[in-house]
PDB file of N, CA and C in Angstrom:
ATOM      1  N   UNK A   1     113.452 129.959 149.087  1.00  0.00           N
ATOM      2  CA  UNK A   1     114.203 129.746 150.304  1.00  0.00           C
ATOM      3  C   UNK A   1     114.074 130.994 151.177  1.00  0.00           C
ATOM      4  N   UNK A   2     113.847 130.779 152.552  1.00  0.00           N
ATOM      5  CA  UNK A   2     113.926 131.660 153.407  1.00  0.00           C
ATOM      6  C   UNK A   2     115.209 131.617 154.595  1.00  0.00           C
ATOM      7  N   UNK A   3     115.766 132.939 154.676  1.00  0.00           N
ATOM      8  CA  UNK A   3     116.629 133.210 156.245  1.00  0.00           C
ATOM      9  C   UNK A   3     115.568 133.492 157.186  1.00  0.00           C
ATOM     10  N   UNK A   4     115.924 132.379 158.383  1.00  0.00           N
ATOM     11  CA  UNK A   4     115.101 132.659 159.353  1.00  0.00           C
ATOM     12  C   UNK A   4     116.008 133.294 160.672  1.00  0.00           C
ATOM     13  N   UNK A   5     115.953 134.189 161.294  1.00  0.00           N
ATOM     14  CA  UNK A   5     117.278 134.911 162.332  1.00  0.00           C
ATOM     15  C   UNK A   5     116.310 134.634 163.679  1.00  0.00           C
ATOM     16  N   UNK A   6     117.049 134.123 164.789  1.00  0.00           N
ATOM     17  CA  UNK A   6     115.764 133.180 166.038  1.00  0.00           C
ATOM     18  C   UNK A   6     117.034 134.316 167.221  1.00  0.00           C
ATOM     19  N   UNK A   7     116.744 135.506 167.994  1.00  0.00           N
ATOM     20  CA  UNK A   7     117.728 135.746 169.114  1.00  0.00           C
ATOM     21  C   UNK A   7     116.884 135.513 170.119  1.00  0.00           C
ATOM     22  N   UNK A   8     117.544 134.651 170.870  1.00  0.00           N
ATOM     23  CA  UNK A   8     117.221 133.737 172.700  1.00  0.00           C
ATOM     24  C   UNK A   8     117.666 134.108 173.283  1.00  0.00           C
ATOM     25  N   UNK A   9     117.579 133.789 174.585  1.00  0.00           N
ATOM     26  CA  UNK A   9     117.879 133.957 175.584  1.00  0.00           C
ATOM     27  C   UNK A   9     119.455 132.835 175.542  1.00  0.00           C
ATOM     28  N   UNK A  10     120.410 133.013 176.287  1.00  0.00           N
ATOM     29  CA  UNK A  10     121.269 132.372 176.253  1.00  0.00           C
ATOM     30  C   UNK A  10     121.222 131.014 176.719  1.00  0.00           C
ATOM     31  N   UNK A  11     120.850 130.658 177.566  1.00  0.00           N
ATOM     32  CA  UNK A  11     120.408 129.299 178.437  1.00  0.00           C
ATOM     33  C   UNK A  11     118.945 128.640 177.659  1.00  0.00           C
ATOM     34  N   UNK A  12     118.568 128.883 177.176  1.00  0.00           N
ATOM     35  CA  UNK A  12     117.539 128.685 175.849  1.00  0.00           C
ATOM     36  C   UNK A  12     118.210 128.204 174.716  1.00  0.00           C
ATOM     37  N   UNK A  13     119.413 129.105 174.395  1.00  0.00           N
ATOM     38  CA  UNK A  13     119.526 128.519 173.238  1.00  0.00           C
ATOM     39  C   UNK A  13     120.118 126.709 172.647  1.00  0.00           C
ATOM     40  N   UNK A  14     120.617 125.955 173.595  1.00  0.00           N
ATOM     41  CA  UNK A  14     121.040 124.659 173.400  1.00  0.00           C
ATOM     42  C   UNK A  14     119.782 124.027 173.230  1.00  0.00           C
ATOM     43  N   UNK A  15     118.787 124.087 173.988  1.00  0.00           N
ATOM     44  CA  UNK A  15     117.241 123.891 173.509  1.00  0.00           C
ATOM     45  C   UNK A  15     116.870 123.746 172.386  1.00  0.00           C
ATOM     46  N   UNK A  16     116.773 125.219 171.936  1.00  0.00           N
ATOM     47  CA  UNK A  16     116.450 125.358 170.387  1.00  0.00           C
ATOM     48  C   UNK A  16     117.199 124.470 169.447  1.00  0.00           C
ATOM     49  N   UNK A  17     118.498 124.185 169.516  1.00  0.00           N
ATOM     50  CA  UNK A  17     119.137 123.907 168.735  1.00  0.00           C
ATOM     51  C   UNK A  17     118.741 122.233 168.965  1.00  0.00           C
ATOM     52  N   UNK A  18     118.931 121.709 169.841  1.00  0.00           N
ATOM     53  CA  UNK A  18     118.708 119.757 170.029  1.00  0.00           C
ATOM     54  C   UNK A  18     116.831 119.804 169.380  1.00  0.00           C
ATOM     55  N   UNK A  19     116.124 120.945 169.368  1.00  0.00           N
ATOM     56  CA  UNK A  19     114.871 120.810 168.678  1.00  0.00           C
ATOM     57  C   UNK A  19     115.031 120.553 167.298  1.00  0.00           C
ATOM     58  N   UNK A  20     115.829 121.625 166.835  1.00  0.00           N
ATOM     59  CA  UNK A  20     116.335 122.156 165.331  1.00  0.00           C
ATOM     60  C   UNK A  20     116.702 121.107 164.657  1.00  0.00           C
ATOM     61  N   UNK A  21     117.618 120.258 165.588  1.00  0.00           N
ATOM     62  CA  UNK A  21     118.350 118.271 165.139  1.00  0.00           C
ATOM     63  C   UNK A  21     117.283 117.713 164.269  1.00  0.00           C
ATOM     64  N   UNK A  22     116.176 118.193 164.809  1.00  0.00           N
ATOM     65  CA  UNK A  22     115.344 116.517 163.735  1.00  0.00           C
ATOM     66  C   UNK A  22     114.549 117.557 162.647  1.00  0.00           C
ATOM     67  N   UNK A  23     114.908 119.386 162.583  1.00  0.00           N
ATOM     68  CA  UNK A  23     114.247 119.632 161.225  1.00  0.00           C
ATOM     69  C   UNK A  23     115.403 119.553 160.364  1.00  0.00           C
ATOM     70  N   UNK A  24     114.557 119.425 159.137  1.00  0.00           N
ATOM     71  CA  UNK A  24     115.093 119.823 157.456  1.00  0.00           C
ATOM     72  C   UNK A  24     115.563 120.942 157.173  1.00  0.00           C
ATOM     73  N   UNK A  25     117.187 121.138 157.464  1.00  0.00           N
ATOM     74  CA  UNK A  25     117.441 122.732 157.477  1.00  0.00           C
ATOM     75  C   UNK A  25     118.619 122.759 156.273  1.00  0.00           C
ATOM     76  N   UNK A  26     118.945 123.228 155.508  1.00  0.00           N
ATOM     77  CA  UNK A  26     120.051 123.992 154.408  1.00  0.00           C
ATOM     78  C   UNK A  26     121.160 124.071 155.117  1.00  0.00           C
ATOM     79  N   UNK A  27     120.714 125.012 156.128  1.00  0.00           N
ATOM     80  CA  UNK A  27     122.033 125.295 157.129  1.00  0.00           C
ATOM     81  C   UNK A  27     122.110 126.226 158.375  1.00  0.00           C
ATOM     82  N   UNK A  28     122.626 126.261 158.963  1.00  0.00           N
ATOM     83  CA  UNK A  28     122.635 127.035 160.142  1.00  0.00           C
ATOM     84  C   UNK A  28     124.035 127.572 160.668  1.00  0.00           C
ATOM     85  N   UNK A  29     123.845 128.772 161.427  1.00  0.00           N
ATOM     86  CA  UNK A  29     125.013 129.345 162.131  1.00  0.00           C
ATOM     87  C   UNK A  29     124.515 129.602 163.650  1.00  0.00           C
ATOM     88  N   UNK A  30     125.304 130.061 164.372  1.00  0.00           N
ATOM     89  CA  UNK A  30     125.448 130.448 165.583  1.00  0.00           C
ATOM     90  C   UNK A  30     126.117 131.624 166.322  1.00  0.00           C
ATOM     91  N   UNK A  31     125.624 132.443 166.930  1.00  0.00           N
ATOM     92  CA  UNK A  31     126.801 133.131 167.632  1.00  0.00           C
ATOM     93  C   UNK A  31     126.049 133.821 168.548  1.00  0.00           C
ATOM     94  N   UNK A  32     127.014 134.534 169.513  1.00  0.00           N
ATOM     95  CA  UNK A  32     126.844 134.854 170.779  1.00  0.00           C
ATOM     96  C   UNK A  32     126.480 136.487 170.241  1.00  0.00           C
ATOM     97  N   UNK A  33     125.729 136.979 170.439  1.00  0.00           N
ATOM     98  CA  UNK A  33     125.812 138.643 170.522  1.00  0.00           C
ATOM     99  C   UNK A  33     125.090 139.602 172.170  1.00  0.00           C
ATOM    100  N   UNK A  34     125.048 140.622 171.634  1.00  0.00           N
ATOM    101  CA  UNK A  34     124.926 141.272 172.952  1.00  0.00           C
ATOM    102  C   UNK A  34     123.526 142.151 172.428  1.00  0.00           C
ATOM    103  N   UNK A  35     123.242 142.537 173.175  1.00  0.00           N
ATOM    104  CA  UNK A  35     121.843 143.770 172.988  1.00  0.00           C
ATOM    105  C   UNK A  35     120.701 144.496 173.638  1.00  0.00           C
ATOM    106  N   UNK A  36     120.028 144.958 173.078  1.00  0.00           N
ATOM    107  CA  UNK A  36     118.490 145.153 174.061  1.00  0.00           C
ATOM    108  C   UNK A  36     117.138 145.453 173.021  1.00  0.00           C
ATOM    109  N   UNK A  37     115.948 145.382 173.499  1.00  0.00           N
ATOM    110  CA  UNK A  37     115.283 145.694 173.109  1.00  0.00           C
ATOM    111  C   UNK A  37     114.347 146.739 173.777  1.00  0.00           C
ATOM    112  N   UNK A  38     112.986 145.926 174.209  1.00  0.00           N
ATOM    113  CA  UNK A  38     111.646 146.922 175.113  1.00  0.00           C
ATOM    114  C   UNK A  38     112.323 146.352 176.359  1.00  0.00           C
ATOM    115  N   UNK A  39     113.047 145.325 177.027  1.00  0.00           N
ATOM    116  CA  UNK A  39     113.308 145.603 177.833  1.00  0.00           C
ATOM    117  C   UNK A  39     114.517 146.704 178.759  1.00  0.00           C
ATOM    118  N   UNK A  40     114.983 147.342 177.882  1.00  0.00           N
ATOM    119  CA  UNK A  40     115.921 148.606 178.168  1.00  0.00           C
ATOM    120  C   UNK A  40     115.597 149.278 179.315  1.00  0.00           C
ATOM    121  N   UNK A  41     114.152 149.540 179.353  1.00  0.00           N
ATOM    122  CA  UNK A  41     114.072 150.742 180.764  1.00  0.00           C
ATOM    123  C   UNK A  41     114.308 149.620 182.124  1.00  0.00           C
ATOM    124  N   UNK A  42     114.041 148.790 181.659  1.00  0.00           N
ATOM    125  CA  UNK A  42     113.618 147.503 183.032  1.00  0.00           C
ATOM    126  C   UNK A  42     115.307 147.593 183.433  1.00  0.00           C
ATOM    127  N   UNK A  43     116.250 147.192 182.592  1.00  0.00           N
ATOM    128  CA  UNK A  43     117.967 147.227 183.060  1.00  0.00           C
ATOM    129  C   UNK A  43     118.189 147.721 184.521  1.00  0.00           C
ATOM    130  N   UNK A  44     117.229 148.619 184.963  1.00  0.00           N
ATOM    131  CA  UNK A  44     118.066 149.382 186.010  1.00  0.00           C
ATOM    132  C   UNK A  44     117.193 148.887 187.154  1.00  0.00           C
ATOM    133  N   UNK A  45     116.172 147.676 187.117  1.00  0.00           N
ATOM    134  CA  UNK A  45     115.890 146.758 188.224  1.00  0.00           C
ATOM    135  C   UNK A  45     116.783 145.692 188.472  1.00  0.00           C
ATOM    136  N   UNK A  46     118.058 146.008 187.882  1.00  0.00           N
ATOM    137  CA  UNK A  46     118.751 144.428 188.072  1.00  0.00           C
ATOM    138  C   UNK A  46     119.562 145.391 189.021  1.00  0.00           C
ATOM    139  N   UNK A  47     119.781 146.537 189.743  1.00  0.00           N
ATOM    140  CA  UNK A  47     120.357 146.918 190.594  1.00  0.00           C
ATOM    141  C   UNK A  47     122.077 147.246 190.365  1.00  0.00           C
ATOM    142  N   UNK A  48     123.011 146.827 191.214  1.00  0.00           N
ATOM    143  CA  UNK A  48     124.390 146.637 190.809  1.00  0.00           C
ATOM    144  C   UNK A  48     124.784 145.446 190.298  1.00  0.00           C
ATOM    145  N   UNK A  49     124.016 144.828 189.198  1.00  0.00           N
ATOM    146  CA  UNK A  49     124.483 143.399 188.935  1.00  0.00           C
ATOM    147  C   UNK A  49     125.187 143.629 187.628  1.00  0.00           C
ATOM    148  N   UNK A  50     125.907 142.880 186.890  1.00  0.00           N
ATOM    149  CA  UNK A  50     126.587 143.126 185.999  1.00  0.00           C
ATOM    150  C   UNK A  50     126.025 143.572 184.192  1.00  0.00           C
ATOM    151  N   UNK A  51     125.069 143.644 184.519  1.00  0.00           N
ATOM    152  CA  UNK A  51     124.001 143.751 183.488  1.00  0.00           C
ATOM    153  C   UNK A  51     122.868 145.585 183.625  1.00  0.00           C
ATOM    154  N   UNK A  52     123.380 146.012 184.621  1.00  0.00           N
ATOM    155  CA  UNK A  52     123.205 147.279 184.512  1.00  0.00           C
ATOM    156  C   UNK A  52     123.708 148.005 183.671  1.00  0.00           C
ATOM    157  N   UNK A  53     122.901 148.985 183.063  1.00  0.00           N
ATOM    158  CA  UNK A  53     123.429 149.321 182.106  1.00  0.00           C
ATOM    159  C   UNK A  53     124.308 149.201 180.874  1.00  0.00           C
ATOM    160  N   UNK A  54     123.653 148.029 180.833  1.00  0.00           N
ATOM    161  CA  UNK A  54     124.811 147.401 179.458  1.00  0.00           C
ATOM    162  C   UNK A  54     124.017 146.436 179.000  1.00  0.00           C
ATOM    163  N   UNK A  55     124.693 146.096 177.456  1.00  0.00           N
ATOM    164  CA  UNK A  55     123.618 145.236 176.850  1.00  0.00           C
ATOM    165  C   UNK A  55     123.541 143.561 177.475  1.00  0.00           C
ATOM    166  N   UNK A  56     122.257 143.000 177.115  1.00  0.00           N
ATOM    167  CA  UNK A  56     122.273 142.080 177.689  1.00  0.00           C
ATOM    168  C   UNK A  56     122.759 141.107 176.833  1.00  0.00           C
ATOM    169  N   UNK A  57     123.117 139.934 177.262  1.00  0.00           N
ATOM    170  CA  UNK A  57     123.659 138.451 176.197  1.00  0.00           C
ATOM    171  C   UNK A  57     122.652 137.927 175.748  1.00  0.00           C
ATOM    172  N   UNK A  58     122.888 137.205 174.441  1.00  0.00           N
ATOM    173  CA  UNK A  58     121.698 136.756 173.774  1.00  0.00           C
ATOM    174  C   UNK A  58     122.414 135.665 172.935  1.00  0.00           C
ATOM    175  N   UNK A  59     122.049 134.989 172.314  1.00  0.00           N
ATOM    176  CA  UNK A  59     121.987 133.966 171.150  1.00  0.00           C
ATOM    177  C   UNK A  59     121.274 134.078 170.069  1.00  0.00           C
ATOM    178  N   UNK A  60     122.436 134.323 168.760  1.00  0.00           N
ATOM    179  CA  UNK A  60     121.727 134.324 167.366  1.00  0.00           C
ATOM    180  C   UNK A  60     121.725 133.395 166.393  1.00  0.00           C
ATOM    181  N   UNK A  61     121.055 132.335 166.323  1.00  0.00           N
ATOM    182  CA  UNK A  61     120.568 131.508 165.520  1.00  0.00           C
ATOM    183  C   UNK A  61     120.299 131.655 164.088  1.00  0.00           C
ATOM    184  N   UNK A  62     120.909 131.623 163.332  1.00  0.00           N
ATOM    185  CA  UNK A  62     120.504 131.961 161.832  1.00  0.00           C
ATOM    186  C   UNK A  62     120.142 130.804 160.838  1.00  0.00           C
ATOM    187  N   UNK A  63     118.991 130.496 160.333  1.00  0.00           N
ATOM    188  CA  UNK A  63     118.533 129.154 159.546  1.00  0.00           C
ATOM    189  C   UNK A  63     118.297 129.545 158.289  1.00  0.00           C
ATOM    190  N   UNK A  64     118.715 128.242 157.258  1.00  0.00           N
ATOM    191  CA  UNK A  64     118.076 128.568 156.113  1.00  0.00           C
ATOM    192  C   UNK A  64     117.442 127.488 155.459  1.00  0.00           C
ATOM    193  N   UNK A  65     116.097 127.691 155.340  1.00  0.00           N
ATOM    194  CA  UNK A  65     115.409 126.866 154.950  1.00  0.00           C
ATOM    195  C   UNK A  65     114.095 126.918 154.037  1.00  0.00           C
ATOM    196  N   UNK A  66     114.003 125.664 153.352  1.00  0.00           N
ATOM    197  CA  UNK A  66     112.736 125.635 152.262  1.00  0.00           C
ATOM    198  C   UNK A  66     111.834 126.834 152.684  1.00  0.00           C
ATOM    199  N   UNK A  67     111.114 127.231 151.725  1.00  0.00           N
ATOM    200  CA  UNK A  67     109.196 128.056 152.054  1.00  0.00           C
ATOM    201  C   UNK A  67     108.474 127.359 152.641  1.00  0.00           C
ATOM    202  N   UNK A  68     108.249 126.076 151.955  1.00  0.00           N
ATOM    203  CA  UNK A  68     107.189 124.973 152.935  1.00  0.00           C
ATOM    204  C   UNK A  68     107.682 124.838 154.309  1.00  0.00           C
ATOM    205  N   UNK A  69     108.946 124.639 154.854  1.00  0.00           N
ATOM    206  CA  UNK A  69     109.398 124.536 155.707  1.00  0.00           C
ATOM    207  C   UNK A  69     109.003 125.632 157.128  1.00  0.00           C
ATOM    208  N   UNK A  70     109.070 126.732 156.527  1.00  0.00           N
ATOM    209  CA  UNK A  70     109.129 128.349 157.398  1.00  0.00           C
ATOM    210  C   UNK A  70     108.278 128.334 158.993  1.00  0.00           C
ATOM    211  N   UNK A  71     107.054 128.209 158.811  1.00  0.00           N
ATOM    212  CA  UNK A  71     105.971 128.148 159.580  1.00  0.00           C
ATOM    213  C   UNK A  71     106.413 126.840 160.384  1.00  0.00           C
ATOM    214  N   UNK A  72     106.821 125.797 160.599  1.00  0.00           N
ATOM    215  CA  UNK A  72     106.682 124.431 161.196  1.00  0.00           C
ATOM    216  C   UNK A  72     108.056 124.496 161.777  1.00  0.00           C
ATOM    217  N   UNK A  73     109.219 125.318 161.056  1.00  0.00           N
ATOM    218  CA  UNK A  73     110.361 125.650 161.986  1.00  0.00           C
ATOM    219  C   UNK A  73     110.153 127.156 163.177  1.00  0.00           C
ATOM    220  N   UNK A  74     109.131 127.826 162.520  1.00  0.00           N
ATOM    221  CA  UNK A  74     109.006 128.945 163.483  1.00  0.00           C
ATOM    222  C   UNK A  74     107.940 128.919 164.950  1.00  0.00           C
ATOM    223  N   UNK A  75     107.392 127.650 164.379  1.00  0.00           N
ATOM    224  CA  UNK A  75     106.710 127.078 165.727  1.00  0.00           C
ATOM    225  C   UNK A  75     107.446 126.062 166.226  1.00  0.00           C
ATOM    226  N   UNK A  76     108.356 125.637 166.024  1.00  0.00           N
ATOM    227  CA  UNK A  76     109.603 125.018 166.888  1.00  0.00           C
ATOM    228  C   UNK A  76     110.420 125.695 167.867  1.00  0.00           C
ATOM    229  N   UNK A  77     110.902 126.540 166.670  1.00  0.00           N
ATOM    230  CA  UNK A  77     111.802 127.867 167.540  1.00  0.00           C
ATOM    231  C   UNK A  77     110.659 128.524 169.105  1.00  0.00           C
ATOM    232  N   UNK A  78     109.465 128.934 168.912  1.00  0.00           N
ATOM    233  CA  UNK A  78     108.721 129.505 169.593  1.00  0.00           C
ATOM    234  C   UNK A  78     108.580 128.208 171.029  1.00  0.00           C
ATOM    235  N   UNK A  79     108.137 127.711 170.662  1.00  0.00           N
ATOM    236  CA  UNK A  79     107.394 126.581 171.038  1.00  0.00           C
ATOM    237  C   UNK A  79     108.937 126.075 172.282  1.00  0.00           C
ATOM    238  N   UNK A  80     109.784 126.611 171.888  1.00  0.00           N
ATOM    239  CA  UNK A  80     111.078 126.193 172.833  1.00  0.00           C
ATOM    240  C   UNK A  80     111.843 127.296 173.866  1.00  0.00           C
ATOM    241  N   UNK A  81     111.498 128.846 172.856  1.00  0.00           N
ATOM    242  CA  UNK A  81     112.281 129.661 173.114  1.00  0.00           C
ATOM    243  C   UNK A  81     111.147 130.374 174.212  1.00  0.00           C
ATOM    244  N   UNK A  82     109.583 130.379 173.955  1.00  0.00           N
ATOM    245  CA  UNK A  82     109.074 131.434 174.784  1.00  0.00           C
ATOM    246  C   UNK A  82     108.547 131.092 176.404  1.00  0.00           C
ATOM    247  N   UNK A  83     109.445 131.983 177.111  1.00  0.00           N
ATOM    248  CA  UNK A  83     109.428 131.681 178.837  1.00  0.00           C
ATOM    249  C   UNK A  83     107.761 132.542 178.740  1.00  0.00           C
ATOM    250  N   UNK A  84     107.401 133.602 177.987  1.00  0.00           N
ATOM    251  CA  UNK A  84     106.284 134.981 178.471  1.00  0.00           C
ATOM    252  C   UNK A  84     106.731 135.518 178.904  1.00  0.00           C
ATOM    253  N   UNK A  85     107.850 136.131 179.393  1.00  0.00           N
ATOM    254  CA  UNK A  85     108.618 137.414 180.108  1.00  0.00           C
ATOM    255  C   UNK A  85     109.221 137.941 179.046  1.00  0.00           C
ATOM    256  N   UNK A  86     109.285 139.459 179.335  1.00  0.00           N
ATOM    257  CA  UNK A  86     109.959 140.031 178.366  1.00  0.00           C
ATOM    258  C   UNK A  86     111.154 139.810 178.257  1.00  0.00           C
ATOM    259  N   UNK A  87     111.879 140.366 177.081  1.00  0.00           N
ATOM    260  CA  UNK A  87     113.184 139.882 176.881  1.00  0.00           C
ATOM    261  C   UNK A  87     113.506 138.470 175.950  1.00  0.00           C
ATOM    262  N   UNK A  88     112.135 137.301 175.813  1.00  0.00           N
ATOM    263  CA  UNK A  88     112.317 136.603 175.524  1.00  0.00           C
ATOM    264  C   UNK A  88     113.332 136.430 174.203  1.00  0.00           C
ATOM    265  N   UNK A  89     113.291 137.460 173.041  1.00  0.00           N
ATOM    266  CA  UNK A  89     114.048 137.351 172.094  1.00  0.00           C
ATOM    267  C   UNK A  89     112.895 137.747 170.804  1.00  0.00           C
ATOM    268  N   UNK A  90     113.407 137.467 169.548  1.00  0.00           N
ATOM    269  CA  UNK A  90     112.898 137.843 168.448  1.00  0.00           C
ATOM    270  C   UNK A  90     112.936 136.663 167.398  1.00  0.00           C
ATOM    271  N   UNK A  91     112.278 136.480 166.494  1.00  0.00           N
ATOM    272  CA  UNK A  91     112.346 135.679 164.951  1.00  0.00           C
ATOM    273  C   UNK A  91     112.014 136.679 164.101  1.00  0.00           C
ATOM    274  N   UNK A  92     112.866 136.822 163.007  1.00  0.00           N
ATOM    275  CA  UNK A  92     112.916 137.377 161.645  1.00  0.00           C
ATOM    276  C   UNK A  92     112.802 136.423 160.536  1.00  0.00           C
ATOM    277  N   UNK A  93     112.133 136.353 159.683  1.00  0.00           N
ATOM    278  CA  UNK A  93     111.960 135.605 158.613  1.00  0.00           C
ATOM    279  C   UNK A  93     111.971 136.658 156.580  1.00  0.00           C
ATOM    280  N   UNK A  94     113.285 136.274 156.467  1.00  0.00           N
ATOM    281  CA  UNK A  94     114.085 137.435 155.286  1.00  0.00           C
ATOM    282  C   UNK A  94     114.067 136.214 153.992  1.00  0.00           C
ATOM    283  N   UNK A  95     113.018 136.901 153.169  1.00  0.00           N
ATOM    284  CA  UNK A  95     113.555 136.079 151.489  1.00  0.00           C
ATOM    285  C   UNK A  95     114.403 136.236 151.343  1.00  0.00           C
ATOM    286  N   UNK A  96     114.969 134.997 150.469  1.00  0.00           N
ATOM    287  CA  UNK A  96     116.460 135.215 150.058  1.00  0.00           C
ATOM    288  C   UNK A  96     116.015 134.271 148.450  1.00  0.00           C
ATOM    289  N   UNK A  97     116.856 134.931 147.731  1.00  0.00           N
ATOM    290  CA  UNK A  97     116.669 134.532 146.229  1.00  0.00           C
ATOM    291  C   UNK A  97     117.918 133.893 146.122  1.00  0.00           C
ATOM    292  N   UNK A  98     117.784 132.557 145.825  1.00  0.00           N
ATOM    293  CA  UNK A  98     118.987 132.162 145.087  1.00  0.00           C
ATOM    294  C   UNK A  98     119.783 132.198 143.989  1.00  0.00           C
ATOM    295  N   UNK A  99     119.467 133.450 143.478  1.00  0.00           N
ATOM    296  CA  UNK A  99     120.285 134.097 142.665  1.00  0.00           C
ATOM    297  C   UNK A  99     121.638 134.930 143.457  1.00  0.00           C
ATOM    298  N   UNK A 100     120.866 135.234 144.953  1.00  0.00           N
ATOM    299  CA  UNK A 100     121.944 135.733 145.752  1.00  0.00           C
ATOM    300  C   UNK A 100     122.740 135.082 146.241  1.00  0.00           C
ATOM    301  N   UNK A 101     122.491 133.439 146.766  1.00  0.00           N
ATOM    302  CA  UNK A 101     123.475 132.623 147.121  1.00  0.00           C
ATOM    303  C   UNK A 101     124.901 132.208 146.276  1.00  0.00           C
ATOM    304  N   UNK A 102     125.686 132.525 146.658  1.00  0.00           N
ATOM    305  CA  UNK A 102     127.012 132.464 146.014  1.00  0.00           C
ATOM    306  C   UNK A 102     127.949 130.792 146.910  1.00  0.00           C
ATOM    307  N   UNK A 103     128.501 129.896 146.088  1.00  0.00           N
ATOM    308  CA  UNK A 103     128.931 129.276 147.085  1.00  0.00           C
ATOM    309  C   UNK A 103     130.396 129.360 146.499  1.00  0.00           C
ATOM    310  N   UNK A 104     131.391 129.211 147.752  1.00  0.00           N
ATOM    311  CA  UNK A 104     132.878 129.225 147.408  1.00  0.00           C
ATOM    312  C   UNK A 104     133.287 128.202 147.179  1.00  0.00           C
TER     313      UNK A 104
END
């Protein structure tokens, strides 16, 4: 089993997710976070807008799903999430042993 971690763009992310509907997933979370990456120096072309100097909003998507699965959900995620401008976001793909899964 793999964690797959997908951060979007915010207005992207309902996208991803009505894609995500028809895969084979374990499970998923959601949440709103804040941040930056390579686009950091660029921040200070947005002028006095509210996003100067401060992190930008993003969407974190967290999946967990089969090995066979990995590749055919990460060209979903892509395939939805990438505008080609920077900023677009990131995918992480983290083994996870189910020896580590604990359920309550």
């Amino acid at each position: 089993m793999k964690q797959i971690v997908a951060i979007v763009k915010p207005y992207l992310a309902e996208k991803v997710l009505e894609n995500l509907q028809r895969a084979p997933l374990e499970a998923l979370n959601v949440r709103e976070v804040k941040g930056y990456g390579r686009q950091k120096s660029y921040l200070d072309q947005y002028g006095e807008s509210e996003y100067s100097h401060a992190f930008l909003p993003k969407v974190e998507i967290t999946l967990w799903v089969d090995d066979a699965r990995v590749n055919e959900i990460v060209r979903s995620i892509i395939e939805v999430a990438r505008t080609g401008r920077m900023g677009d976001g990131k995918i992480m793909v983290l083994p996870l042993a189910m020896d580590d899964v604990i359920s309550i």
